[in-house]
PDB file of N, CA and C in Angstrom:
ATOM      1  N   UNK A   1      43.064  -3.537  11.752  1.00  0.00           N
ATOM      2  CA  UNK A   1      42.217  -3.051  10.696  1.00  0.00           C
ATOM      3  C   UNK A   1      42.396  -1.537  10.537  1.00  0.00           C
ATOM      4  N   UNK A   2      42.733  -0.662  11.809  1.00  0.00           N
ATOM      5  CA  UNK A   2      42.546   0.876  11.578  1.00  0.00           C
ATOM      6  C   UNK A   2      43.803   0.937  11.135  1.00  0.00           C
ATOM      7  N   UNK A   3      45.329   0.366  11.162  1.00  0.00           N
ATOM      8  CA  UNK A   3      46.130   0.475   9.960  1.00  0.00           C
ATOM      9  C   UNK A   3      46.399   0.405   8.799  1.00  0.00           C
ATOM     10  N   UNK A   4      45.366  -0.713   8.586  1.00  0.00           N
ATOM     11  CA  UNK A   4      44.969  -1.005   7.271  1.00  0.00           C
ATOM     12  C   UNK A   4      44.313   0.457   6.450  1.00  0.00           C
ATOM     13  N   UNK A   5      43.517   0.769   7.026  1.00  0.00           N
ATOM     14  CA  UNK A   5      42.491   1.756   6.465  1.00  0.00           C
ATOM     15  C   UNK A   5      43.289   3.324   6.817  1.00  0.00           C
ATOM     16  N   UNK A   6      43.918   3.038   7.276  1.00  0.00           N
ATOM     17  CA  UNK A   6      44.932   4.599   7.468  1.00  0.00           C
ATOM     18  C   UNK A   6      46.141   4.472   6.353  1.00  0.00           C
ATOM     19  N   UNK A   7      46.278   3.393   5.946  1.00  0.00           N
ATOM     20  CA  UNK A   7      47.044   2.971   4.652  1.00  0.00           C
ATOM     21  C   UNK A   7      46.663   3.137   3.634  1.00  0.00           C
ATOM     22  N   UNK A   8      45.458   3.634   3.247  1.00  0.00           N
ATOM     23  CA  UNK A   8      44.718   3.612   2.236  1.00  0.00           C
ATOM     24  C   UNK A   8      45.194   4.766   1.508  1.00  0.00           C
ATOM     25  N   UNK A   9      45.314   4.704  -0.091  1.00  0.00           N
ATOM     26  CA  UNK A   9      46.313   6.200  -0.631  1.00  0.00           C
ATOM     27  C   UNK A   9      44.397   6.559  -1.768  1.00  0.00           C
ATOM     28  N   UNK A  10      44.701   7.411  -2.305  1.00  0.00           N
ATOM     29  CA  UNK A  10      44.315   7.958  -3.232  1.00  0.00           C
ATOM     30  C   UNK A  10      44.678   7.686  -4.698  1.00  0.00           C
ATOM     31  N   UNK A  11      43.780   7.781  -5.532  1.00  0.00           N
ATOM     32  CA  UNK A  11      43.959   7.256  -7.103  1.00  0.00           C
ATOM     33  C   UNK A  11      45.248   8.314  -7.614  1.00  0.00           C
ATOM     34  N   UNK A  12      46.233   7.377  -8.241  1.00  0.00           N
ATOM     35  CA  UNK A  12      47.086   8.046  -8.624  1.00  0.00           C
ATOM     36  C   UNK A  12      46.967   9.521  -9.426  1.00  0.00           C
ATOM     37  N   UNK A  13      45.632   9.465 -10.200  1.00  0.00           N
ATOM     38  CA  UNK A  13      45.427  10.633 -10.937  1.00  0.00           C
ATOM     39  C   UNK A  13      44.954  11.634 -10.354  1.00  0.00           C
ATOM     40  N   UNK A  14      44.746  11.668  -8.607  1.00  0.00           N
ATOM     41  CA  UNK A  14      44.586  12.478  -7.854  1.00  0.00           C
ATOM     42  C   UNK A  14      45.613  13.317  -7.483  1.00  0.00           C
ATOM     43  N   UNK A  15      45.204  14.498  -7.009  1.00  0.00           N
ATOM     44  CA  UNK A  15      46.095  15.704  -7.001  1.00  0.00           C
ATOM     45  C   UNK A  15      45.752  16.305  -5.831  1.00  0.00           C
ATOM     46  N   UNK A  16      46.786  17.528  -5.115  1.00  0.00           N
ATOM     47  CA  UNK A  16      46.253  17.942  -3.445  1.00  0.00           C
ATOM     48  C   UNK A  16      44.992  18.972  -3.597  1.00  0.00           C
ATOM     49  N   UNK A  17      44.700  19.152  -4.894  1.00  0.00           N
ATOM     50  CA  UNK A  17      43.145  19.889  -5.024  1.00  0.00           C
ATOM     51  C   UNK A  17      42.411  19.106  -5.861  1.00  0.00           C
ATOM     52  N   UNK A  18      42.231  17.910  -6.295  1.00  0.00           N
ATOM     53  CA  UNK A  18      41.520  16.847  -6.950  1.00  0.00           C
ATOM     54  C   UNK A  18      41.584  15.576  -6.250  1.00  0.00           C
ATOM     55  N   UNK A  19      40.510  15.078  -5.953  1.00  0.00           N
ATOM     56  CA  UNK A  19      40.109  13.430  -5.583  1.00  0.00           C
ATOM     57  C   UNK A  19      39.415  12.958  -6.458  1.00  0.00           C
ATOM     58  N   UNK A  20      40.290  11.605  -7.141  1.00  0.00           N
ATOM     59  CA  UNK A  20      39.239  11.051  -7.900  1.00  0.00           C
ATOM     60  C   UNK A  20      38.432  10.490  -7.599  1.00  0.00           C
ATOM     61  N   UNK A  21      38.796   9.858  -6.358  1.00  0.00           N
ATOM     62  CA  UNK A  21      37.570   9.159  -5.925  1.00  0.00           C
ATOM     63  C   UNK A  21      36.135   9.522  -5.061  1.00  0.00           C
ATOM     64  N   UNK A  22      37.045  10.908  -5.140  1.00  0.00           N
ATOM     65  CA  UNK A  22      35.274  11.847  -4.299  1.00  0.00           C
ATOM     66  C   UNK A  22      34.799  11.876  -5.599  1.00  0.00           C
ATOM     67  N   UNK A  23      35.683  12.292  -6.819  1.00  0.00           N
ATOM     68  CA  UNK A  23      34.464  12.787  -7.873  1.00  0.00           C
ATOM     69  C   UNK A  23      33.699  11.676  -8.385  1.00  0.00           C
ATOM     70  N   UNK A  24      34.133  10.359  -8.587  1.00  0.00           N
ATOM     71  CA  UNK A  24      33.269   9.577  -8.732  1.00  0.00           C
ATOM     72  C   UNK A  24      32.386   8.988  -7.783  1.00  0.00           C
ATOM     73  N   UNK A  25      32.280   9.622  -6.852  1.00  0.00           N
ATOM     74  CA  UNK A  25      31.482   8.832  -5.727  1.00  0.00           C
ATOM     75  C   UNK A  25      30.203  10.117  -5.791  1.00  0.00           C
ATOM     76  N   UNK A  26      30.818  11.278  -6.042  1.00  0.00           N
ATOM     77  CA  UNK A  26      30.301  12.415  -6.132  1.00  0.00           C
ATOM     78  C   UNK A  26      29.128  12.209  -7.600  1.00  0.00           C
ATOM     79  N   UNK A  27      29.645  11.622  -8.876  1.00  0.00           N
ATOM     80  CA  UNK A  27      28.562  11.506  -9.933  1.00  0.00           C
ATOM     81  C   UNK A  27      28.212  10.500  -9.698  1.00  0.00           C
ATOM     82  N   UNK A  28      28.351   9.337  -8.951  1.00  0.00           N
ATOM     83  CA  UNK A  28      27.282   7.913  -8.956  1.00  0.00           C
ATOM     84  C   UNK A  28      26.045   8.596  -8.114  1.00  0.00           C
ATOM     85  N   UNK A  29      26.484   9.257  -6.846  1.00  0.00           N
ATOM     86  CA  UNK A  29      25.430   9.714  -5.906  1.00  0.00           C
ATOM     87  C   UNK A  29      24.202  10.290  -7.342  1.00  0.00           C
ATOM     88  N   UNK A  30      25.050  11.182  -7.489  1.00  0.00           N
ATOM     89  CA  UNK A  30      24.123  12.188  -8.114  1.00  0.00           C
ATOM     90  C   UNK A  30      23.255  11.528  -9.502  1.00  0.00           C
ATOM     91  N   UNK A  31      23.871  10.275 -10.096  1.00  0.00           N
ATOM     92  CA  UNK A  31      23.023   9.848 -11.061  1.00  0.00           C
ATOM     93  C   UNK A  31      21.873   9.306 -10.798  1.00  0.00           C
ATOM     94  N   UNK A  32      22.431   8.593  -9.111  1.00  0.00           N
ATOM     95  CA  UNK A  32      21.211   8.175  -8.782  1.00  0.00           C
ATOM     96  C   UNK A  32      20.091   9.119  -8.156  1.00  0.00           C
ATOM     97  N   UNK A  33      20.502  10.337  -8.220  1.00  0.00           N
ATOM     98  CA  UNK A  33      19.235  11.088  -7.585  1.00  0.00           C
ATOM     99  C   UNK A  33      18.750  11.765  -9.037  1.00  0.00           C
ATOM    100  N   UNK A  34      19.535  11.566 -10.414  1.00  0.00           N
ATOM    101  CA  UNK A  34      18.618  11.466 -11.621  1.00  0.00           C
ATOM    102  C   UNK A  34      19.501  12.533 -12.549  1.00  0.00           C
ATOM    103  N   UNK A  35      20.321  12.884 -11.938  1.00  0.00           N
ATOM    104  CA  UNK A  35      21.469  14.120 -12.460  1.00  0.00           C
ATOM    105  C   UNK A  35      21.765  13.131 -13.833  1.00  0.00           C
ATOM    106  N   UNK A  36      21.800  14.029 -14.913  1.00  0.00           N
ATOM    107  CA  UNK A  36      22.521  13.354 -16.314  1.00  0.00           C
ATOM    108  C   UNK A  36      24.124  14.058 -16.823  1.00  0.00           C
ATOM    109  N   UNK A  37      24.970  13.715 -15.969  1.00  0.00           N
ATOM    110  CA  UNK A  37      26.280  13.758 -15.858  1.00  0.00           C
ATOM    111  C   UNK A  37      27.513  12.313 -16.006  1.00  0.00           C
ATOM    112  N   UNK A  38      28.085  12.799 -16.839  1.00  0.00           N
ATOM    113  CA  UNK A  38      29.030  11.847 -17.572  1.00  0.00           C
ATOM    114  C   UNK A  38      30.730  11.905 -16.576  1.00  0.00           C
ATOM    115  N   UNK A  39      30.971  10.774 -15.837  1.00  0.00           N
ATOM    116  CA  UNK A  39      32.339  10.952 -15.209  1.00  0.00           C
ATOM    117  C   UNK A  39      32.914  11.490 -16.250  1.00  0.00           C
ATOM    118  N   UNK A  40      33.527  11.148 -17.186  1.00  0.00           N
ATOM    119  CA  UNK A  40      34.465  11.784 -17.743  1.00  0.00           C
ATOM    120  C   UNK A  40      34.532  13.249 -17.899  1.00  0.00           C
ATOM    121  N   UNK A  41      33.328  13.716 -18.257  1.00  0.00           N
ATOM    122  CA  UNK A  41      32.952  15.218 -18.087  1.00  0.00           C
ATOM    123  C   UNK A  41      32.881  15.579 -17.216  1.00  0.00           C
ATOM    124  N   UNK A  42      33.095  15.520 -15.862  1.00  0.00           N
ATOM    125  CA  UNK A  42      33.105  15.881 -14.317  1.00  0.00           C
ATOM    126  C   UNK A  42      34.616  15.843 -14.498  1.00  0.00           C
ATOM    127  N   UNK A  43      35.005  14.522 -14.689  1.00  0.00           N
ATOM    128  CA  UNK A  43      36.580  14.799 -14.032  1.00  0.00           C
ATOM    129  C   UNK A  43      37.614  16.220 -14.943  1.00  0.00           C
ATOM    130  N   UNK A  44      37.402  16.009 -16.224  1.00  0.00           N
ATOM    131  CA  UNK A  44      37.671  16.859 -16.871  1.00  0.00           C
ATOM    132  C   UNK A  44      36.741  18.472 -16.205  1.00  0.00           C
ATOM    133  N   UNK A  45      36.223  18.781 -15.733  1.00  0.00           N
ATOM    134  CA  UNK A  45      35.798  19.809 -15.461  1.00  0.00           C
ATOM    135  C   UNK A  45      36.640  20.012 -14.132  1.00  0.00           C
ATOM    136  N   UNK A  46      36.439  18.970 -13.568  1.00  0.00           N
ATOM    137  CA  UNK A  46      37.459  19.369 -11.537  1.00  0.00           C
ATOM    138  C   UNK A  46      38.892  19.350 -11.751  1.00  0.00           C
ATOM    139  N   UNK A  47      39.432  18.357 -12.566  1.00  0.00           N
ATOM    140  CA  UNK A  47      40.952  18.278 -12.932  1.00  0.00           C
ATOM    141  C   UNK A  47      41.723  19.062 -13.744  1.00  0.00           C
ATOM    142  N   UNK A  48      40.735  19.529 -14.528  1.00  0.00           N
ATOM    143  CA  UNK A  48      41.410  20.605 -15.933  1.00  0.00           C
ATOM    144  C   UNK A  48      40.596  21.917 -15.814  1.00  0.00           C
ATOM    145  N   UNK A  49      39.597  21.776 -15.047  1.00  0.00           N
ATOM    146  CA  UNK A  49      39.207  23.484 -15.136  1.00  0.00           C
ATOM    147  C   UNK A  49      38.055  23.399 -17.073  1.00  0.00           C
ATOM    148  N   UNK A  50      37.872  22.602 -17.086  1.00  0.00           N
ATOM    149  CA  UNK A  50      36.680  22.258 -18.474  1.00  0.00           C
ATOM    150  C   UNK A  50      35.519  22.870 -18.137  1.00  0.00           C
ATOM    151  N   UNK A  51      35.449  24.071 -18.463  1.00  0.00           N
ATOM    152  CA  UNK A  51      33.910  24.736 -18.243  1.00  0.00           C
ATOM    153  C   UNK A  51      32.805  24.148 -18.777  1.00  0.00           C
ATOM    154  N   UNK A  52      31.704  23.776 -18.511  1.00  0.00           N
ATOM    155  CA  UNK A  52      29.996  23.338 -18.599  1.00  0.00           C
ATOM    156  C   UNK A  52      29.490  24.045 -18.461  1.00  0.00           C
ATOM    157  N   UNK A  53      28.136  23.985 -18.363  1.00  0.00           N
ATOM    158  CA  UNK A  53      26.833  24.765 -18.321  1.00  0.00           C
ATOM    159  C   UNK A  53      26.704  25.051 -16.616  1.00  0.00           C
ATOM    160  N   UNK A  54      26.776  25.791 -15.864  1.00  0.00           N
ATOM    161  CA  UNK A  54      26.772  25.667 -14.353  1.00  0.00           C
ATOM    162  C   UNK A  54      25.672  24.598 -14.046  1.00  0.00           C
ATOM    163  N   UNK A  55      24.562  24.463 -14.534  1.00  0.00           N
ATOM    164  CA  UNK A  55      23.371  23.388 -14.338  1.00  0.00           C
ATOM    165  C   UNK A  55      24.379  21.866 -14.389  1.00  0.00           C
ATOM    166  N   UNK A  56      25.000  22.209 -15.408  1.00  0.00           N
ATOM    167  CA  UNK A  56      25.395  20.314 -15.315  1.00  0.00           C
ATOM    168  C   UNK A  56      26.235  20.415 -14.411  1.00  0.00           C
ATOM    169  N   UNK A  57      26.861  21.006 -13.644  1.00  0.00           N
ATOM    170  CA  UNK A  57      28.126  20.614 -12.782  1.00  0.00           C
ATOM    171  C   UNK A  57      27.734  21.425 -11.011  1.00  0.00           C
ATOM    172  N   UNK A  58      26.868  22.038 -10.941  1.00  0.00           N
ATOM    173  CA  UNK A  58      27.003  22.841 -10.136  1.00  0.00           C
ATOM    174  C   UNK A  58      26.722  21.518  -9.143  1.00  0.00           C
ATOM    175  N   UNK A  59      25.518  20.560  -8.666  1.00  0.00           N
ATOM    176  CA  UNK A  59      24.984  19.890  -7.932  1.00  0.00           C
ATOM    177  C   UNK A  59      25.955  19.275  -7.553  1.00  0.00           C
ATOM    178  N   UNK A  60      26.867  18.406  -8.577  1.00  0.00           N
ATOM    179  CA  UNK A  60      27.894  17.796  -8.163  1.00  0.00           C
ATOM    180  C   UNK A  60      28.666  18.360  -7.505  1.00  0.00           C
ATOM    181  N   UNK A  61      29.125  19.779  -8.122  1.00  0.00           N
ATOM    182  CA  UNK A  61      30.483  20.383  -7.147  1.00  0.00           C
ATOM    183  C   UNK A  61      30.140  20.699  -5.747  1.00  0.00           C
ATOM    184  N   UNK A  62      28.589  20.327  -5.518  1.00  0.00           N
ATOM    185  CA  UNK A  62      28.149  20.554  -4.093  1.00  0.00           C
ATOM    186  C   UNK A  62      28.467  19.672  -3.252  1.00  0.00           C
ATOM    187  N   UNK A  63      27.878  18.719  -3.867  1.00  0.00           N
ATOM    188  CA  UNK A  63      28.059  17.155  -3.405  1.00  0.00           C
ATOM    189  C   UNK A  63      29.908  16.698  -2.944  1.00  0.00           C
ATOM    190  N   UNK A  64      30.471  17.057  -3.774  1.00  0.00           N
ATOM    191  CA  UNK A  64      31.989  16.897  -3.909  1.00  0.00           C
ATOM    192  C   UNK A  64      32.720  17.585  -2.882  1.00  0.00           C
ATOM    193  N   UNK A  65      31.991  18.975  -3.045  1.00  0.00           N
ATOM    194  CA  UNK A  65      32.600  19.740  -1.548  1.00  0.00           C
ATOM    195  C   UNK A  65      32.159  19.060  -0.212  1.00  0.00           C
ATOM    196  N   UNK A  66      30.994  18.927  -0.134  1.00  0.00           N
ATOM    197  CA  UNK A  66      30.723  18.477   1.123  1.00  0.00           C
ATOM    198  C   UNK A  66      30.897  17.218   1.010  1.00  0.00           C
ATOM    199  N   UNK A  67      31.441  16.318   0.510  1.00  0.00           N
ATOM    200  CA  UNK A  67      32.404  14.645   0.645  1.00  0.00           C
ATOM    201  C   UNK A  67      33.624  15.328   1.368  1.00  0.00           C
ATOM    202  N   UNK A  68      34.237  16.449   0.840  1.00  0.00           N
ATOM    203  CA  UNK A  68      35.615  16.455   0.697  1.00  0.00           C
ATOM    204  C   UNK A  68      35.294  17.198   2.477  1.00  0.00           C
ATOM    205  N   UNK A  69      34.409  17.760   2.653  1.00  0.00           N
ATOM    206  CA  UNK A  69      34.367  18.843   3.686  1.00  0.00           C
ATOM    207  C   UNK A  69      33.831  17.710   4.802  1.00  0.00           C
ATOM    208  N   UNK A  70      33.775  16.369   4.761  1.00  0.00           N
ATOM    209  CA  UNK A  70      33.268  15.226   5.322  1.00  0.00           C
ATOM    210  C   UNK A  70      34.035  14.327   6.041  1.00  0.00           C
ATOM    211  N   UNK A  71      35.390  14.422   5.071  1.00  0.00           N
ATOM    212  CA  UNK A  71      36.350  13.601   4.909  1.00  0.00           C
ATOM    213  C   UNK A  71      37.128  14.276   5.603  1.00  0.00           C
ATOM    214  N   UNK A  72      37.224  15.441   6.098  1.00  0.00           N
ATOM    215  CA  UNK A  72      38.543  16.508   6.266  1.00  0.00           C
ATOM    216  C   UNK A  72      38.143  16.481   7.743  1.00  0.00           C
ATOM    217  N   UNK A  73      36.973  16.466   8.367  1.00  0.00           N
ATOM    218  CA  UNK A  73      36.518  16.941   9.341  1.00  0.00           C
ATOM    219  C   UNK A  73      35.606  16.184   9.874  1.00  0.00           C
TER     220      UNK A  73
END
């Protein structure tokens, strides 16, 4: 099983400074704590650099760091 799961890759549209799958794990968390944030508008903000309002994105990019700062360590 721990080969299995050490086999595991990342969403192709991921990049070595983008995870897609933190960022969506990153806006489900956060919808459910009541955040009104749209994946598509997250990913476009972490993947392309798409500026928002710091209010709509900041919580997430918290959340996202500390997945990523979770995952690393």
């Amino acid at each position: 099983m721990q080969s299995k799961f050490n086999a595991l890759e990342d969403a192709e549209i991921s990049t070595d400074t983008f995870s897609f799958y933190v960022s969506v794990s990153s806006v489900l968390s956060s919808k459910i704590e009541g955040e009104n944030i749209e994946l598509d508008s997250y990913v476009k903000h972490k993947k392309f650099g798409v500026a928002f309002l710091l209010d709509y994105t900041k919580k997430i990019d918290n959340l996202y760091n500390a997945y990523t700062f979770a995952k690393n360590n």
